[in-house]
C-alpha atoms as a PDB file:
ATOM      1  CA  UNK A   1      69.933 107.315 104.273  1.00  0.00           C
ATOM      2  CA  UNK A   2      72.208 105.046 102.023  1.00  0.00           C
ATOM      3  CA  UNK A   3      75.914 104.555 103.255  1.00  0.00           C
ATOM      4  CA  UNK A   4      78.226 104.007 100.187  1.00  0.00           C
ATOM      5  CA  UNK A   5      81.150 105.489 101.778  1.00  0.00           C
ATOM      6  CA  UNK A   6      81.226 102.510 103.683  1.00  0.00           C
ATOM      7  CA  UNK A   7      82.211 100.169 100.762  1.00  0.00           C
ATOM      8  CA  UNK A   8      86.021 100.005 101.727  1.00  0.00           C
ATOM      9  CA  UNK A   9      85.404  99.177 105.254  1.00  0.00           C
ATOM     10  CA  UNK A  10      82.792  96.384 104.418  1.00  0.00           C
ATOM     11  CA  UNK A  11      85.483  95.085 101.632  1.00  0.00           C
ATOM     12  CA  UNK A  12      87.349  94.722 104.399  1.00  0.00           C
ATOM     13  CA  UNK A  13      85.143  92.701 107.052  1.00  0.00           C
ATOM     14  CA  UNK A  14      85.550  95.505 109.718  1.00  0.00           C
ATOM     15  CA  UNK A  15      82.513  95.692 111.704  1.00  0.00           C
ATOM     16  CA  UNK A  16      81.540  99.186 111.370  1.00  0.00           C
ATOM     17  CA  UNK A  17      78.277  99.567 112.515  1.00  0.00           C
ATOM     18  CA  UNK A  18      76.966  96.517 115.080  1.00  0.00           C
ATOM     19  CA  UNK A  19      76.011  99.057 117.293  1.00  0.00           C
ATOM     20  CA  UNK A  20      74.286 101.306 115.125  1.00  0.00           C
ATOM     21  CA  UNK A  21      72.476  97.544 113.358  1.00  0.00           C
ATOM     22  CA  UNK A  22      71.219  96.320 116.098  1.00  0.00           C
ATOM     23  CA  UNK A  23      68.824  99.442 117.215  1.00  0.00           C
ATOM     24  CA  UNK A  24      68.597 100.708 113.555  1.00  0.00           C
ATOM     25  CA  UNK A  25      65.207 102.720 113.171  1.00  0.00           C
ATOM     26  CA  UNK A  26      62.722 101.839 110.846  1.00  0.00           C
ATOM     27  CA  UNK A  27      59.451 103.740 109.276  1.00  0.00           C
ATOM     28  CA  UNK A  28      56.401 102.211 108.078  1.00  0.00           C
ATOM     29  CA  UNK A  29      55.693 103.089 104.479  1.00  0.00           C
ATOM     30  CA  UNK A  30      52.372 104.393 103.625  1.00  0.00           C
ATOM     31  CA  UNK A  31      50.358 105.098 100.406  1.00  0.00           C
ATOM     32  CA  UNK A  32      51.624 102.517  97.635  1.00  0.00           C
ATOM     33  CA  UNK A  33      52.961 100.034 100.055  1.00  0.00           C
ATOM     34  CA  UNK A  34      51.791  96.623 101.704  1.00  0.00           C
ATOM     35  CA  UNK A  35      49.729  97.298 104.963  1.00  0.00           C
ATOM     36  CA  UNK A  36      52.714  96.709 107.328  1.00  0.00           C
ATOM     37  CA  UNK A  37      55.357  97.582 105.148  1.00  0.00           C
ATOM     38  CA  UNK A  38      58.435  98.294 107.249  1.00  0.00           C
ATOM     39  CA  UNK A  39      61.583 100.174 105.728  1.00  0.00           C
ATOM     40  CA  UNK A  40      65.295 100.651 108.078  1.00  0.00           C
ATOM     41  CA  UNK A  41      66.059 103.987 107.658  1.00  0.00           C
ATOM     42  CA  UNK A  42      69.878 103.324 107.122  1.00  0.00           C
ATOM     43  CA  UNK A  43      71.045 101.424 103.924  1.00  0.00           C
ATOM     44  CA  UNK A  44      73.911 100.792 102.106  1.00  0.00           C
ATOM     45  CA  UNK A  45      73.946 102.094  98.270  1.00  0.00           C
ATOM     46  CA  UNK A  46      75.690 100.280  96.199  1.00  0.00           C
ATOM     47  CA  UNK A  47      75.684 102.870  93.093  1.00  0.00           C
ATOM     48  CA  UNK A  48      79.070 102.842  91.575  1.00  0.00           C
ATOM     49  CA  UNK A  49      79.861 106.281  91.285  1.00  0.00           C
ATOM     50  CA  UNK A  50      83.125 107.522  91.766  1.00  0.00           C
ATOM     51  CA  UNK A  51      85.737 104.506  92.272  1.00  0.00           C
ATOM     52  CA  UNK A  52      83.774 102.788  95.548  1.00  0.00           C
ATOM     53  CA  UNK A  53      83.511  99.406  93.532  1.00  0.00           C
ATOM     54  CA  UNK A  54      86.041  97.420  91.162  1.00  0.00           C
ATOM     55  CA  UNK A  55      84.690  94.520  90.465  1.00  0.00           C
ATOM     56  CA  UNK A  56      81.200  91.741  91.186  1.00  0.00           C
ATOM     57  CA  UNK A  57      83.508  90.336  93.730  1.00  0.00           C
ATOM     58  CA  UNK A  58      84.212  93.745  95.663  1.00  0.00           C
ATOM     59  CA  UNK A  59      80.454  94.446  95.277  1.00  0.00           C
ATOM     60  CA  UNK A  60      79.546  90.908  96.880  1.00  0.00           C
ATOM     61  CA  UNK A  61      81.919  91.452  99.570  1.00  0.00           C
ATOM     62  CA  UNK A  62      80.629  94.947 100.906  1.00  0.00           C
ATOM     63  CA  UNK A  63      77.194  93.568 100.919  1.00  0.00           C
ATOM     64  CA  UNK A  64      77.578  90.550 102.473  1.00  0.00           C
ATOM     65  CA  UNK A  65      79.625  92.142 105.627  1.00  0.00           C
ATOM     66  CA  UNK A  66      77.351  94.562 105.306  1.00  0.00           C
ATOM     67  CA  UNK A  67      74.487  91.774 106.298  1.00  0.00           C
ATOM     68  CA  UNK A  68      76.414  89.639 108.714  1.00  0.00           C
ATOM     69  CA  UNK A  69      77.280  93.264 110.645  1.00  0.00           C
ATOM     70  CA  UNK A  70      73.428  93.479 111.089  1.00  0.00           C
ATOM     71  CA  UNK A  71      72.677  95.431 107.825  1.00  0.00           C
ATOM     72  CA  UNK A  72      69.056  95.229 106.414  1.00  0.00           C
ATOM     73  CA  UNK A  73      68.522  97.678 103.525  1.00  0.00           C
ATOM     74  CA  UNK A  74      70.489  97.267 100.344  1.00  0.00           C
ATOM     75  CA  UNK A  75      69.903  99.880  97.988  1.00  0.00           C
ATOM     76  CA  UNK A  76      70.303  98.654  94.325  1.00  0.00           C
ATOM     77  CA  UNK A  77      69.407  99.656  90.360  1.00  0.00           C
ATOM     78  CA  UNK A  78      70.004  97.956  87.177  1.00  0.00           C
ATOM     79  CA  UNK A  79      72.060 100.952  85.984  1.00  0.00           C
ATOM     80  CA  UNK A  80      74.225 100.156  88.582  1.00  0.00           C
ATOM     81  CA  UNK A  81      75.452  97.420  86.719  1.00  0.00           C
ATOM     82  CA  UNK A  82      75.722  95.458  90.030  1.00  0.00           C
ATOM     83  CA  UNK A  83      72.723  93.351  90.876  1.00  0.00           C
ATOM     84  CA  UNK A  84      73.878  90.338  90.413  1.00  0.00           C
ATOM     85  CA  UNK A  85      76.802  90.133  92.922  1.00  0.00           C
ATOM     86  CA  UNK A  86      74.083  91.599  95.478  1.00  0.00           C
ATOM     87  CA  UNK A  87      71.745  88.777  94.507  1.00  0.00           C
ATOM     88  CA  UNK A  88      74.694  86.487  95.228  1.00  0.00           C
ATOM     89  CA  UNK A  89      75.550  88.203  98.496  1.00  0.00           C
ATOM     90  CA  UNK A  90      72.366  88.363  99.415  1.00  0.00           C
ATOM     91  CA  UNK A  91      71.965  84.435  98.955  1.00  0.00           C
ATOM     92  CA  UNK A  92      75.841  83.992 100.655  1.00  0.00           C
ATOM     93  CA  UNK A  93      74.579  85.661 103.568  1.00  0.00           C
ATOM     94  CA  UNK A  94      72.011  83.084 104.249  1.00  0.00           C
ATOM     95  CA  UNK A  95      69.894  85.674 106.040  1.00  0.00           C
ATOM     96  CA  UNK A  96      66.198  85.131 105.551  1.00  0.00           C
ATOM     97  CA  UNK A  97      64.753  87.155 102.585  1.00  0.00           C
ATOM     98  CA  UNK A  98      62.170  88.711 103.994  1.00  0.00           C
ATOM     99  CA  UNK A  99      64.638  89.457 106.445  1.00  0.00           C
ATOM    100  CA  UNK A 100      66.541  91.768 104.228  1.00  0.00           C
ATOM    101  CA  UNK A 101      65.019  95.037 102.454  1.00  0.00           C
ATOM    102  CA  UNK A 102      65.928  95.530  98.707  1.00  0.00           C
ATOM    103  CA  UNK A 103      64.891  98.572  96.794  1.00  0.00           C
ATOM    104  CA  UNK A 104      65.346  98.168  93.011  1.00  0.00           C
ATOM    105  CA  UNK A 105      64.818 100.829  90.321  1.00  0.00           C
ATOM    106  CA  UNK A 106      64.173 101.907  86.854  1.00  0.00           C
ATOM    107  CA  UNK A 107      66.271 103.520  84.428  1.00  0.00           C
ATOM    108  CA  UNK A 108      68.150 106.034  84.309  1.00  0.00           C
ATOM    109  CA  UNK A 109      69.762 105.672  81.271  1.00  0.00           C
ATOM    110  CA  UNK A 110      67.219 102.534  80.539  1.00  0.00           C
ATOM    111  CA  UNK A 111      64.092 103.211  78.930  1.00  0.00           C
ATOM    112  CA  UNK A 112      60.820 104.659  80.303  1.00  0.00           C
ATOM    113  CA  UNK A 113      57.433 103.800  79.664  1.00  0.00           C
ATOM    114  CA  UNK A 114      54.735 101.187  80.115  1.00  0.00           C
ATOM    115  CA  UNK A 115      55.811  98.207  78.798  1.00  0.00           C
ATOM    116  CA  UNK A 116      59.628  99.086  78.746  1.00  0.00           C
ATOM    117  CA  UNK A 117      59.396  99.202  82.533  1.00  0.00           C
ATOM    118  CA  UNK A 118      57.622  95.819  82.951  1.00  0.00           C
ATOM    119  CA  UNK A 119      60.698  94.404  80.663  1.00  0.00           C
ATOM    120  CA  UNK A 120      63.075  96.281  83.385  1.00  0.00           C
ATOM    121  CA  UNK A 121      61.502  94.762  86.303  1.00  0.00           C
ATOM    122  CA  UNK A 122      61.536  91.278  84.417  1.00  0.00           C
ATOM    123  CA  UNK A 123      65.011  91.745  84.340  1.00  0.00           C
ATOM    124  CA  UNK A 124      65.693  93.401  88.140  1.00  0.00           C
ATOM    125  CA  UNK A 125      64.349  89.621  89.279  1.00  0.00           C
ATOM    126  CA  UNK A 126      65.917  87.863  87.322  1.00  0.00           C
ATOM    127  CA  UNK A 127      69.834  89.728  88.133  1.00  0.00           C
ATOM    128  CA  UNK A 128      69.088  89.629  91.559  1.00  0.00           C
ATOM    129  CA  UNK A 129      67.702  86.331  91.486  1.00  0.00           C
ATOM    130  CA  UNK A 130      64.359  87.213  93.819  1.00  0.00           C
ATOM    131  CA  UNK A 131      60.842  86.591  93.663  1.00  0.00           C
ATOM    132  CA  UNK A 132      60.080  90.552  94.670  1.00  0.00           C
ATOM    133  CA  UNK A 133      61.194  93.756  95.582  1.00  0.00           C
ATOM    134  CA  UNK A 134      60.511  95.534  98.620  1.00  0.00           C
ATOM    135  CA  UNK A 135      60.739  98.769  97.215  1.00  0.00           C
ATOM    136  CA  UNK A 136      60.730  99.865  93.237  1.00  0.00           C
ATOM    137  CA  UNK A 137      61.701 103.333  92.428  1.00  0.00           C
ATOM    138  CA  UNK A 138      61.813 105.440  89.283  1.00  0.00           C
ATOM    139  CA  UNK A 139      64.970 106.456  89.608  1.00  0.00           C
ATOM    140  CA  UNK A 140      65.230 109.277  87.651  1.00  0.00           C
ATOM    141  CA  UNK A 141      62.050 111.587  86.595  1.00  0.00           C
ATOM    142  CA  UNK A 142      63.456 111.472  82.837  1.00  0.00           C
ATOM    143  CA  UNK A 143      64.401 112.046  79.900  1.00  0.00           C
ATOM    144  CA  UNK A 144      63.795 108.260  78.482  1.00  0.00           C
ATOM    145  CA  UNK A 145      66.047 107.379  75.434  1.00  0.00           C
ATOM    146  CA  UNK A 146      65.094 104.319  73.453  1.00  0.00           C
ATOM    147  CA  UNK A 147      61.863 104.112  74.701  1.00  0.00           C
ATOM    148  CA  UNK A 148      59.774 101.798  72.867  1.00  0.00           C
ATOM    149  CA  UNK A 149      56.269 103.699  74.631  1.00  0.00           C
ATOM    150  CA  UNK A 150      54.862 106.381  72.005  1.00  0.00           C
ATOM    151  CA  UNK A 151      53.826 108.517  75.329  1.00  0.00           C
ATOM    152  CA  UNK A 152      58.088 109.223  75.766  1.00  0.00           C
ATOM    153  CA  UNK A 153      58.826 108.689  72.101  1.00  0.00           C
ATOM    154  CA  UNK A 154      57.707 110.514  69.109  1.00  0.00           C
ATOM    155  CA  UNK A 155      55.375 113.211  67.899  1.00  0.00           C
ATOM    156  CA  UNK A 156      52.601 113.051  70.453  1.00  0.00           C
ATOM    157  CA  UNK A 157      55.126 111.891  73.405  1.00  0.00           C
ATOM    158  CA  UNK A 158      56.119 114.333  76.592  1.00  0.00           C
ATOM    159  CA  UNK A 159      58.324 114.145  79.791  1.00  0.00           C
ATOM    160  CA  UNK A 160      55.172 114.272  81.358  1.00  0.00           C
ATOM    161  CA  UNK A 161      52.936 111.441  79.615  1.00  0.00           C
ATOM    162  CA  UNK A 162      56.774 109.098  79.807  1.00  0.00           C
ATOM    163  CA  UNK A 163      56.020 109.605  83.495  1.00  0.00           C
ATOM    164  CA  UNK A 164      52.673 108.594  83.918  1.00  0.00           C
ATOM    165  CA  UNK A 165      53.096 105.825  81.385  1.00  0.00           C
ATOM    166  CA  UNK A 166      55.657 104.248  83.780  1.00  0.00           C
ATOM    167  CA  UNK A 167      53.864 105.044  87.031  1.00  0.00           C
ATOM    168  CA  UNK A 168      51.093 103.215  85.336  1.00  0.00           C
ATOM    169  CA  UNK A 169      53.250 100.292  84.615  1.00  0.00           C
ATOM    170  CA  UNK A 170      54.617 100.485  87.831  1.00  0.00           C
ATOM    171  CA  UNK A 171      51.029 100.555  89.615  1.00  0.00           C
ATOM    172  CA  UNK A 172      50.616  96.910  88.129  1.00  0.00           C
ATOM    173  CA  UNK A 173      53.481  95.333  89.055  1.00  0.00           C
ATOM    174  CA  UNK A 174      52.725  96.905  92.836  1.00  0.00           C
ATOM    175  CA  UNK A 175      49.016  95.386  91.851  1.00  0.00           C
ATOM    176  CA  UNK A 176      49.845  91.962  91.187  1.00  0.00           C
ATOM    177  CA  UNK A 177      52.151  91.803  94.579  1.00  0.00           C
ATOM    178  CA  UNK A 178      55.493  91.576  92.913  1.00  0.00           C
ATOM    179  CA  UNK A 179      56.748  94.861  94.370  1.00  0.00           C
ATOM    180  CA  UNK A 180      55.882  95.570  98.564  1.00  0.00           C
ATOM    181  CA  UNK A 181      56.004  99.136  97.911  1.00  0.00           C
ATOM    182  CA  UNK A 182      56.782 101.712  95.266  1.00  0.00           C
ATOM    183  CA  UNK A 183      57.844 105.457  94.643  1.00  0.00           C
ATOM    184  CA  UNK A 184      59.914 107.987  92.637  1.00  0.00           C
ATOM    185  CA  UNK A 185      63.631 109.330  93.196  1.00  0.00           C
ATOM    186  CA  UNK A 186      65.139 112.587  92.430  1.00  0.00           C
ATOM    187  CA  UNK A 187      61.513 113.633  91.658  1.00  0.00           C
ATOM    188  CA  UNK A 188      60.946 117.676  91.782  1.00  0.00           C
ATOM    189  CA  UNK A 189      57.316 119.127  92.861  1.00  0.00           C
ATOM    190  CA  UNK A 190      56.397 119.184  89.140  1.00  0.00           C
ATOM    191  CA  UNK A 191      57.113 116.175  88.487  1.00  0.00           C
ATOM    192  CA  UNK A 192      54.749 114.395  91.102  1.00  0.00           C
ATOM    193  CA  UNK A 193      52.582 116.474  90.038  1.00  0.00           C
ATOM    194  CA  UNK A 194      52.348 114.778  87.087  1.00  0.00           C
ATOM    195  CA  UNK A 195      51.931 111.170  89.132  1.00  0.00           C
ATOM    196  CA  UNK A 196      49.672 113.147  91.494  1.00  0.00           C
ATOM    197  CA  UNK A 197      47.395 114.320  88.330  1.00  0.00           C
ATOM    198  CA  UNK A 198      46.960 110.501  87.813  1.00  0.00           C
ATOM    199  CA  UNK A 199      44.189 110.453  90.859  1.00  0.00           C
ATOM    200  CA  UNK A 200      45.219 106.649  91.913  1.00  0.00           C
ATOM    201  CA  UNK A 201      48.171 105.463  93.975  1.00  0.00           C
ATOM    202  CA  UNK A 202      50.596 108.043  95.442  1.00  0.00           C
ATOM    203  CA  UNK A 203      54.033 107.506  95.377  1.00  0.00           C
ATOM    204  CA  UNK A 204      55.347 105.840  98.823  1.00  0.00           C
ATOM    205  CA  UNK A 205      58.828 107.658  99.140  1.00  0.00           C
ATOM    206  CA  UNK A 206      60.780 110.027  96.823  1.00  0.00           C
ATOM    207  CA  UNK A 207      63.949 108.834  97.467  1.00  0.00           C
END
């Protein structure tokens, strides 16, 4: 659950939730995940739809009261256009790292595909200015524009090869321990299929 609504109270240092932060829930995530893995199931997302966010310096101040009120999971994407202010909140803070549980994701709206995907992630660590991610979504199940990948681009691409081209991508940078976990967002039954069809990891969350 991801609490943007919040944004104008958190702009505003009220403590909102100290209660709620200090008993918050978490799950432990399974299949493509770390062993021990362990996500709060209340977050704040800091998408910028609608008019929640004005400016880095609003988007820096909702996250960072966010923390100091006992918040833990910031939910993030390079679309959002907003990563770096929640790097720099995240570093204001001065909360331990792995303290703090930061999903990331790729695209929409960004290209799909293998090695467009490892240029996105590239680019998620260095706006948010972290070593990892706990959690890396696709965050939308397509279609890719721009794609440089000839499995979502051209005459022998498909929606469903784009997919598994950036699951694949997204299996190695899980692989090489950059990313604790990983999964899929907005994803419909057909479309895991297509992960599914893949017969190796399996997706930790659809988000």
């Amino acid at each position: 659950m991801e609490l943007p609504n919040l944004f104008v109270l958190l702009l505003l240092g009220i403590a909102v939730i100290p209660a709620i932060t200090a008993s918050v829930p978490i799950v432990k995530l399974h299949n493509a995940a770390r062993p021990g893995t362990m996500m709060p199931v209340v977050g704040l997302g800091t998408g910028s739809y609608g008019s929640y966010y004005k400016n880095d310096s609003d988007v820096e101040e909702a996250v960072y009261n966010w923390l100091i009120t006992g918040g833990r999971r910031i939910d993030a994407s390079l679309s959002y256009n907003d990563q770096v202010p929640v790097g720099k909140a995240i570093r204001r803070s001065s909360i331990p790292r792995n303290q703090i549980f930061v999903t990331s994701k790729i695209g929409p709206g960004l290209p799909l595909g293998y090695q467009d995907t490892l240029s996105q992630f590239d680019e998620i660590l260095r706006t948010l200015d972290t070593t990892y991610i706990d959690l890396l979504l696709i965050h939308w199940p397509g279609p890719s524009e721009n794609s440089t990948d000839p499995a979502c681009t051209g005459p022998s691409s498909s929606p469903r090869l784009c997919r598994q081209s950036t699951w694949r991508a997204m299996e190695d940078i899980f692989l090489r321990g950059d990313a604790r976990a990983i999964g899929v967002s907005n994803f419909e039954e057909n479309h895991l299929h297509d992960i599914l069809s893949l017969q190796s990891l399996v997706p930790s969350v659809n988000q």
